[in-house]
N, C-alpha and C. Protein backbone atom coordinates (compact mmCIF):
# COMPACT_ATOMS: atom_id res chain seq x y z
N UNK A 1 73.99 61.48 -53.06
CA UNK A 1 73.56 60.09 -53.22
C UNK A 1 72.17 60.09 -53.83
N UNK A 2 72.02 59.43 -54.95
CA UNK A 2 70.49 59.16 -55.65
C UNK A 2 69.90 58.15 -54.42
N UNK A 3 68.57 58.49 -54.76
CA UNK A 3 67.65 57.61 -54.22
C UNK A 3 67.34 56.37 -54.98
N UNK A 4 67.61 55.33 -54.00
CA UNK A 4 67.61 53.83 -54.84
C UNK A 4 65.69 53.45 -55.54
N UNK A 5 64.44 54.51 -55.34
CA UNK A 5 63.36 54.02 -55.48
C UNK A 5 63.64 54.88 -56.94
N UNK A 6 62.89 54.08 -58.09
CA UNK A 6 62.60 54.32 -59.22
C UNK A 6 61.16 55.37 -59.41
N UNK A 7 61.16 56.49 -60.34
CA UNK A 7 59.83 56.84 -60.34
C UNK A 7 58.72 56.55 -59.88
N UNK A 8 58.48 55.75 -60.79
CA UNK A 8 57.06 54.50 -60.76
C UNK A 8 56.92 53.76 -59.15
N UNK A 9 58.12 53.34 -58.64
CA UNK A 9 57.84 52.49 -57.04
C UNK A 9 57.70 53.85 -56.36
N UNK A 10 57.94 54.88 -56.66
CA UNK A 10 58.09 56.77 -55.79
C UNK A 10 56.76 56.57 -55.79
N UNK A 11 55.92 56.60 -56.56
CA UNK A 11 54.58 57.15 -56.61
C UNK A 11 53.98 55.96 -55.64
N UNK A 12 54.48 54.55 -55.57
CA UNK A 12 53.55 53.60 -55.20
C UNK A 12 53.98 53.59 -53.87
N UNK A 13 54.89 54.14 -53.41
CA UNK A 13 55.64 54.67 -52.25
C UNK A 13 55.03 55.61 -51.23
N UNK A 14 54.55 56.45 -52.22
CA UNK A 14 54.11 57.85 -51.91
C UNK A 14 52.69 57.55 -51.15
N UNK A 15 52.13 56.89 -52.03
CA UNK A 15 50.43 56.41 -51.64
C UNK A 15 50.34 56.10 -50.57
N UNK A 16 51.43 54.68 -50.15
CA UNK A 16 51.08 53.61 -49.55
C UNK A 16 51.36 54.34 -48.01
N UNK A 17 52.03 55.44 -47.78
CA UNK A 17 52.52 56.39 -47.27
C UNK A 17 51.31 57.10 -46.98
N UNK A 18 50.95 57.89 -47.66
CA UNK A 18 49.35 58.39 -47.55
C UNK A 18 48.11 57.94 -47.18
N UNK A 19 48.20 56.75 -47.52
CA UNK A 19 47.40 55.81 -47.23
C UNK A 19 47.28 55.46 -45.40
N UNK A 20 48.61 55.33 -45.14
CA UNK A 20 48.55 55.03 -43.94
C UNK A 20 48.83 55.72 -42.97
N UNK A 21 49.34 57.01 -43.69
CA UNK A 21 48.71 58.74 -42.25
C UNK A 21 46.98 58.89 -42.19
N UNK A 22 46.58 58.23 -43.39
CA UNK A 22 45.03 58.60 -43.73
C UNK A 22 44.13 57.27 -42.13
N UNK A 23 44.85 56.40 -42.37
CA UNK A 23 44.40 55.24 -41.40
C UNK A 23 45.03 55.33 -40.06
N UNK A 24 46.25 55.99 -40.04
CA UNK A 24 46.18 56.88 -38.35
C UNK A 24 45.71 57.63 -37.83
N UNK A 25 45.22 58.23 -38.74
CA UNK A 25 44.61 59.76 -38.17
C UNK A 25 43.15 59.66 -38.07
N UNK A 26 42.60 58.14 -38.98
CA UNK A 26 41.53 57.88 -38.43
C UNK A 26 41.59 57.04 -36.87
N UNK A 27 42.22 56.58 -36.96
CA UNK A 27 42.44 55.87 -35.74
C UNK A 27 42.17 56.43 -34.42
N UNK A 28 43.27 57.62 -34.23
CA UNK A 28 43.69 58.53 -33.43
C UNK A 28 42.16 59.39 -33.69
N UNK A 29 41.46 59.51 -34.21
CA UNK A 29 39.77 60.46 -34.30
C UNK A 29 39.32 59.34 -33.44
N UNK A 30 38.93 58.29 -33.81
CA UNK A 30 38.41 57.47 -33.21
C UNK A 30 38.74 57.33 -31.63
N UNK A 31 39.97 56.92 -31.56
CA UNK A 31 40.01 56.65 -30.07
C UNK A 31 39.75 58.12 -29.26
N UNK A 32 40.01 59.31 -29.98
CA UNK A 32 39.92 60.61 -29.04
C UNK A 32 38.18 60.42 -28.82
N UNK A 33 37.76 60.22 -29.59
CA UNK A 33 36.13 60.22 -29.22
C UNK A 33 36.12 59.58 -28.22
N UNK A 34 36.38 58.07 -28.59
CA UNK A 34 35.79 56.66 -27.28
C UNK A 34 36.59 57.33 -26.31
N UNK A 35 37.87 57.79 -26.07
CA UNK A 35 38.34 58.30 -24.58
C UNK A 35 37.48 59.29 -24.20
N UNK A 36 37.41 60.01 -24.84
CA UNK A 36 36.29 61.48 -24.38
C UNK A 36 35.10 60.64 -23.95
N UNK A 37 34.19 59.63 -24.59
CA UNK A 37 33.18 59.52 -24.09
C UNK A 37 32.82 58.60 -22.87
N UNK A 38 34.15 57.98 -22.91
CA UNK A 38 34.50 56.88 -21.25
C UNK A 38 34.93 57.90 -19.87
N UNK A 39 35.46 59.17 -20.60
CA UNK A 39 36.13 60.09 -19.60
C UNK A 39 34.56 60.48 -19.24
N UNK A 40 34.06 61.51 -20.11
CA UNK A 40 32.63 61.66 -19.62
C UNK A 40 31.72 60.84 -18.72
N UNK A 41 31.70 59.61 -19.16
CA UNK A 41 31.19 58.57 -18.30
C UNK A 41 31.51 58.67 -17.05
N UNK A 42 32.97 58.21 -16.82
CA UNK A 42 33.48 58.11 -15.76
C UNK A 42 33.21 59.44 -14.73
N UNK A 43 33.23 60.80 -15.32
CA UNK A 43 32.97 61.93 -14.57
C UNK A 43 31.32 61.52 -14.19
N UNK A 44 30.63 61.09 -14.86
CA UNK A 44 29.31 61.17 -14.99
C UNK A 44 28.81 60.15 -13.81
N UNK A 45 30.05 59.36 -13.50
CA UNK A 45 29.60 58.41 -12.46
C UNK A 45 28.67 57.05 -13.26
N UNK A 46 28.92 57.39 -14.33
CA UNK A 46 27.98 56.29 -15.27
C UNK A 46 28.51 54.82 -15.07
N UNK A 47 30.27 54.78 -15.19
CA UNK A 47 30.45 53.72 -15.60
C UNK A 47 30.83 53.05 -13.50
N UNK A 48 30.98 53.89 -13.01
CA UNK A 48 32.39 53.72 -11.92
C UNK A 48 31.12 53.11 -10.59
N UNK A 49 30.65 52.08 -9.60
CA UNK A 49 29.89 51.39 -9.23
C UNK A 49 30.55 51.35 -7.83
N UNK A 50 31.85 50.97 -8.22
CA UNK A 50 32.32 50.36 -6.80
C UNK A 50 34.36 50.94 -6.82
N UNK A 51 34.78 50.27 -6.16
CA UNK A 51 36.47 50.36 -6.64
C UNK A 51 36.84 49.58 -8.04
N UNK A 52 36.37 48.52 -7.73
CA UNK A 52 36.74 47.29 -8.79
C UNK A 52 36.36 48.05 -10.26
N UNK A 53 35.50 49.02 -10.53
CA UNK A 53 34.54 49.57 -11.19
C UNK A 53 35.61 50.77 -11.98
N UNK A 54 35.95 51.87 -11.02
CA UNK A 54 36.66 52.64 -11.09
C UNK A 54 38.11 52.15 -12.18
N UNK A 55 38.51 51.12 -11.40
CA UNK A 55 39.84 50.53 -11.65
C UNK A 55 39.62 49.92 -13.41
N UNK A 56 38.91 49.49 -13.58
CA UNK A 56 38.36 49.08 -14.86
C UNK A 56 38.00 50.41 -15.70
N UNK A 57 37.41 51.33 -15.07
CA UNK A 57 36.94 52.31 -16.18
C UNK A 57 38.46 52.90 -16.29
N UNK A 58 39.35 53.26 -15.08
CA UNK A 58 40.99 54.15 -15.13
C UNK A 58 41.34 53.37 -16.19
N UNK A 59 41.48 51.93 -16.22
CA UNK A 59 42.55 51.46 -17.31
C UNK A 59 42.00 51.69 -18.57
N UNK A 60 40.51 51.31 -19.14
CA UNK A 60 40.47 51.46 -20.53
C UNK A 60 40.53 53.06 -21.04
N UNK A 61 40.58 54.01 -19.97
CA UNK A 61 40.96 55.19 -20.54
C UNK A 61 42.19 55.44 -20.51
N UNK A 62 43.55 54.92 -19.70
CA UNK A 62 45.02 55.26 -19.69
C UNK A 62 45.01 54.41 -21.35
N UNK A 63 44.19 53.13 -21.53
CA UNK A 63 44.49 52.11 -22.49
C UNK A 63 44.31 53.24 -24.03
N UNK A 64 43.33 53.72 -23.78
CA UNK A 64 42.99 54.73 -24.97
C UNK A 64 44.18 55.80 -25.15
N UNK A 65 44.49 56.38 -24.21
CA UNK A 65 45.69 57.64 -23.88
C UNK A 65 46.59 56.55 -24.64
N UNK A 66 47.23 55.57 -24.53
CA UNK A 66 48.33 54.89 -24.94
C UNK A 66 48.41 54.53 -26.35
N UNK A 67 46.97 53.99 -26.61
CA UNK A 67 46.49 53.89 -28.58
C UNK A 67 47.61 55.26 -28.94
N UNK A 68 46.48 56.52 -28.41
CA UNK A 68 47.21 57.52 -29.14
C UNK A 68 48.17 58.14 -29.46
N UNK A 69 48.96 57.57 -28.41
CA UNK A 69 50.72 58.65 -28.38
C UNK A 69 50.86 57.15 -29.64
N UNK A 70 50.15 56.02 -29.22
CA UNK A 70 51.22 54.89 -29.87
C UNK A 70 51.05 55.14 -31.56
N UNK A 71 49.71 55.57 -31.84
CA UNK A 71 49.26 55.91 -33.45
C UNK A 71 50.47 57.66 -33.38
N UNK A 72 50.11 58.50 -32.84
CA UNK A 72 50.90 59.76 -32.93
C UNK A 72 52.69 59.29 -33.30
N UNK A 73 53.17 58.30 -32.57
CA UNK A 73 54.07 57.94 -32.65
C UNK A 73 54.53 57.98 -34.42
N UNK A 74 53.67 57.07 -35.14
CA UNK A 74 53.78 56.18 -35.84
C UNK A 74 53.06 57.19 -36.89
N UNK A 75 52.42 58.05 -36.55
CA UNK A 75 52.29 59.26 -37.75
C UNK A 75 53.44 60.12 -37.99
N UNK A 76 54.14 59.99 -36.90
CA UNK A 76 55.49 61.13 -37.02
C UNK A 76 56.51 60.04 -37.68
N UNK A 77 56.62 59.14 -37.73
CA UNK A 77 57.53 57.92 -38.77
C UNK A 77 56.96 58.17 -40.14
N UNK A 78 55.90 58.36 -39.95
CA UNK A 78 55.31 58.35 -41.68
C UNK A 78 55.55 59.78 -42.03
N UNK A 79 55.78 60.83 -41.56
CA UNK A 79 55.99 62.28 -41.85
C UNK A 79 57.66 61.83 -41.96
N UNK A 80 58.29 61.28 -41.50
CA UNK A 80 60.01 61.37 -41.35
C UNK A 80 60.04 60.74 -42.88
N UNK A 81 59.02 59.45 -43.10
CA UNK A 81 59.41 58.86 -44.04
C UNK A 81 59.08 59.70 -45.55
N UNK A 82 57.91 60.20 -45.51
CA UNK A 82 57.60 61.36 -46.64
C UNK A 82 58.70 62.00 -46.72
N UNK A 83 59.29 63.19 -45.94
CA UNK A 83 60.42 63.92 -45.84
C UNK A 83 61.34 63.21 -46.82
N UNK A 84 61.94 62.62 -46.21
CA UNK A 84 63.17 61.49 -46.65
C UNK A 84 62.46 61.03 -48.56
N UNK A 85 61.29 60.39 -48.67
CA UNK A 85 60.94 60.29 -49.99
C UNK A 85 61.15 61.38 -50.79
N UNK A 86 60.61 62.46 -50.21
CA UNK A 86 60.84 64.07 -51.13
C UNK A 86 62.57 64.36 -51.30
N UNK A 87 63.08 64.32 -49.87
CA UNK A 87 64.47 64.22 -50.39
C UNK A 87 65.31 63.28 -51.10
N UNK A 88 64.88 62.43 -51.72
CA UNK A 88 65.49 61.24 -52.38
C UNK A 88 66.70 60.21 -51.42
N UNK A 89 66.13 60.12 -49.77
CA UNK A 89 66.53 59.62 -48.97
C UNK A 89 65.88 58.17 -48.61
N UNK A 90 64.52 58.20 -49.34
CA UNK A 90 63.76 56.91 -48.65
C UNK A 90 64.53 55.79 -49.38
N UNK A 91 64.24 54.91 -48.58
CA UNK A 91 64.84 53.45 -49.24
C UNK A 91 66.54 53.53 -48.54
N UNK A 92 66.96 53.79 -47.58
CA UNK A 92 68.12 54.24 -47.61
C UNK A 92 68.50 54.07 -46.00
N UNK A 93 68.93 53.48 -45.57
CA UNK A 93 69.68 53.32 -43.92
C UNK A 93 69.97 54.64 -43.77
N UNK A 94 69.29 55.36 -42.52
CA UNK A 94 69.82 56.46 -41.97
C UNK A 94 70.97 56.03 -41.39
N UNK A 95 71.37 54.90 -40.96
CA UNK A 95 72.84 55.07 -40.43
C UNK A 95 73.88 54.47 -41.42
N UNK A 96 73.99 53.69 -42.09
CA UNK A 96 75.15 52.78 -42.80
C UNK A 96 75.07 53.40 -44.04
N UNK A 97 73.22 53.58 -44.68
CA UNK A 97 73.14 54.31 -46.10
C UNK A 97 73.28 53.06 -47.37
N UNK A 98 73.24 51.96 -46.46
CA UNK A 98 72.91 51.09 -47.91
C UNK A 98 71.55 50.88 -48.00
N UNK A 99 71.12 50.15 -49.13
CA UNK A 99 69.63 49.85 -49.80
C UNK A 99 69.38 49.49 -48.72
N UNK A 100 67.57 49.66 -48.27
CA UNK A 100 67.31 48.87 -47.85
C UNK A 100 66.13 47.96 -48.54
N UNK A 101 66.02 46.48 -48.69
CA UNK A 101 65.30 45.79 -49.55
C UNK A 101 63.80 46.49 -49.95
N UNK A 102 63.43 46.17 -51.05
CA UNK A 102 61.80 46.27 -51.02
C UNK A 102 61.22 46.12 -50.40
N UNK A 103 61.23 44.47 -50.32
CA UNK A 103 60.10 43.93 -49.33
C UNK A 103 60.27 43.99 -47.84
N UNK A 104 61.14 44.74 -47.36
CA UNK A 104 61.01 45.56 -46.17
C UNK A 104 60.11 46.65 -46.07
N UNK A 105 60.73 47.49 -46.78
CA UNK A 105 59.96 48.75 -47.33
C UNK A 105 58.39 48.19 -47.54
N UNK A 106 57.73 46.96 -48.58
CA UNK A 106 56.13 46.97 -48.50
C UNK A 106 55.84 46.52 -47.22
N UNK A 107 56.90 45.60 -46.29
CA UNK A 107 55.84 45.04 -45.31
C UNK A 107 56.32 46.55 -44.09
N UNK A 108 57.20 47.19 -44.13
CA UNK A 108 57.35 48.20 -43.07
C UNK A 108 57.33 49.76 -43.69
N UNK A 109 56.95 50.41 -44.24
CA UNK A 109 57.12 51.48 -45.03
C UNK A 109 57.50 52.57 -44.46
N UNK A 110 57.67 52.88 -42.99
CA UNK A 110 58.26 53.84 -42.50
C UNK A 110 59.66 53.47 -42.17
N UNK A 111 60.10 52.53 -42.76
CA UNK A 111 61.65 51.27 -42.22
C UNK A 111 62.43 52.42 -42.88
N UNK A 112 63.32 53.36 -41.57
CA UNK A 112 64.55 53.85 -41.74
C UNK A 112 65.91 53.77 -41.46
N UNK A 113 65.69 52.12 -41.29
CA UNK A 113 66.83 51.74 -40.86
C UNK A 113 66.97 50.31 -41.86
N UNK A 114 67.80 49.41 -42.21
CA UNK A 114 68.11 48.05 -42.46
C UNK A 114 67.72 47.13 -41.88
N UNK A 115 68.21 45.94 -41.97
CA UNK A 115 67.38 44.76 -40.54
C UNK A 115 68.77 44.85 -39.54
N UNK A 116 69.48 45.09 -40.68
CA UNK A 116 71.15 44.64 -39.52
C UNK A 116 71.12 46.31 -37.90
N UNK A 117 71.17 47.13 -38.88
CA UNK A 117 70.95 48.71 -37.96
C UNK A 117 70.20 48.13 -37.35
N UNK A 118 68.70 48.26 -37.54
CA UNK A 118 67.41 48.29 -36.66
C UNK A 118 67.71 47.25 -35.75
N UNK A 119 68.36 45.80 -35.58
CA UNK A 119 68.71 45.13 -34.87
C UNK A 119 69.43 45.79 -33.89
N UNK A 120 70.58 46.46 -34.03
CA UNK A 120 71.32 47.20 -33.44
C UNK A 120 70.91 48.51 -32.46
N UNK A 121 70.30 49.25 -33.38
CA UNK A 121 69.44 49.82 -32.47
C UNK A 121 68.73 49.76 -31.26
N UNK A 122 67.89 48.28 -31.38
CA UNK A 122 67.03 47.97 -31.14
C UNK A 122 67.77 46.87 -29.42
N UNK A 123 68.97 46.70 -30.06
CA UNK A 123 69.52 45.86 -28.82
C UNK A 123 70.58 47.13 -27.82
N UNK A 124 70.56 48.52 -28.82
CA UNK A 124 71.04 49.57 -27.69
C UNK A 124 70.25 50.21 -26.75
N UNK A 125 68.68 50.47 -27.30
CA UNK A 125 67.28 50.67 -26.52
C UNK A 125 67.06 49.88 -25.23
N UNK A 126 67.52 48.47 -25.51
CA UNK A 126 67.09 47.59 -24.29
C UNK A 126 68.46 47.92 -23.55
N UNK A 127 69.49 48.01 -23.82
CA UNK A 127 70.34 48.96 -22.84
C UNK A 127 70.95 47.30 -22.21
């Protein structure tokens, strides 16, 4: 099966792709710092006062732990989706294998599924 993206949208594909492992991985730098330096805190006794204190400093660091699996997540979609571009798979329902629109693809660019699949999917997840 050819890949339904044309040269020219490949390359603008490719970027927009790059572009946005480049803005996770800043992300994911970022929050590893601010967690490291709230964790420090918190060891440091800097931030933590009382219980109420504690409980506030625990969450914005589980909150940070969660950024990151949630950016890690979403870097490993953009590696599936590169893959799939190199193999002349992007643009393409991993399950049914028809087109999937453009303007899916610009507003979701790791979209490996259709709207109809991903619906489907998405209503087998919630179980």
């Amino acid at each position: 099966m050819t890949s339904p993206i044309a040269d020219p949208e490949r390359a603008a594909h490719a970027a927009r792709l790059d572009a946005l492992a480049t803005r996770l991985k800043e992300e994911i730098r970022t929050t590893l710092l601010r967690v490291d330096a709230d964790r420090y805190a918190l060891l440091a006794g800097q931030m933590v006062r009382d219980t109420k204190d504690q409980a506030i400093a625990q969450t914005v660091l589980e909150t940070g732990v969660a950024e990151i699996e949630r950016d890690a997540r979403e870097l490993a979609d953009v590696e599936q989706a590169r893959q799939r571009l190199a193999a002349g798979r992007y643009g393409r329902c991993v399950e049914c294998d028809t087109v999937i629109p453009e303007a899916r693809l610009e507003a979701w660019p790791t979209a490996k599924r259709c709207r109809p699949c991903q619906a489907q999917h998405e209503q087998r997840r919630r179980g």
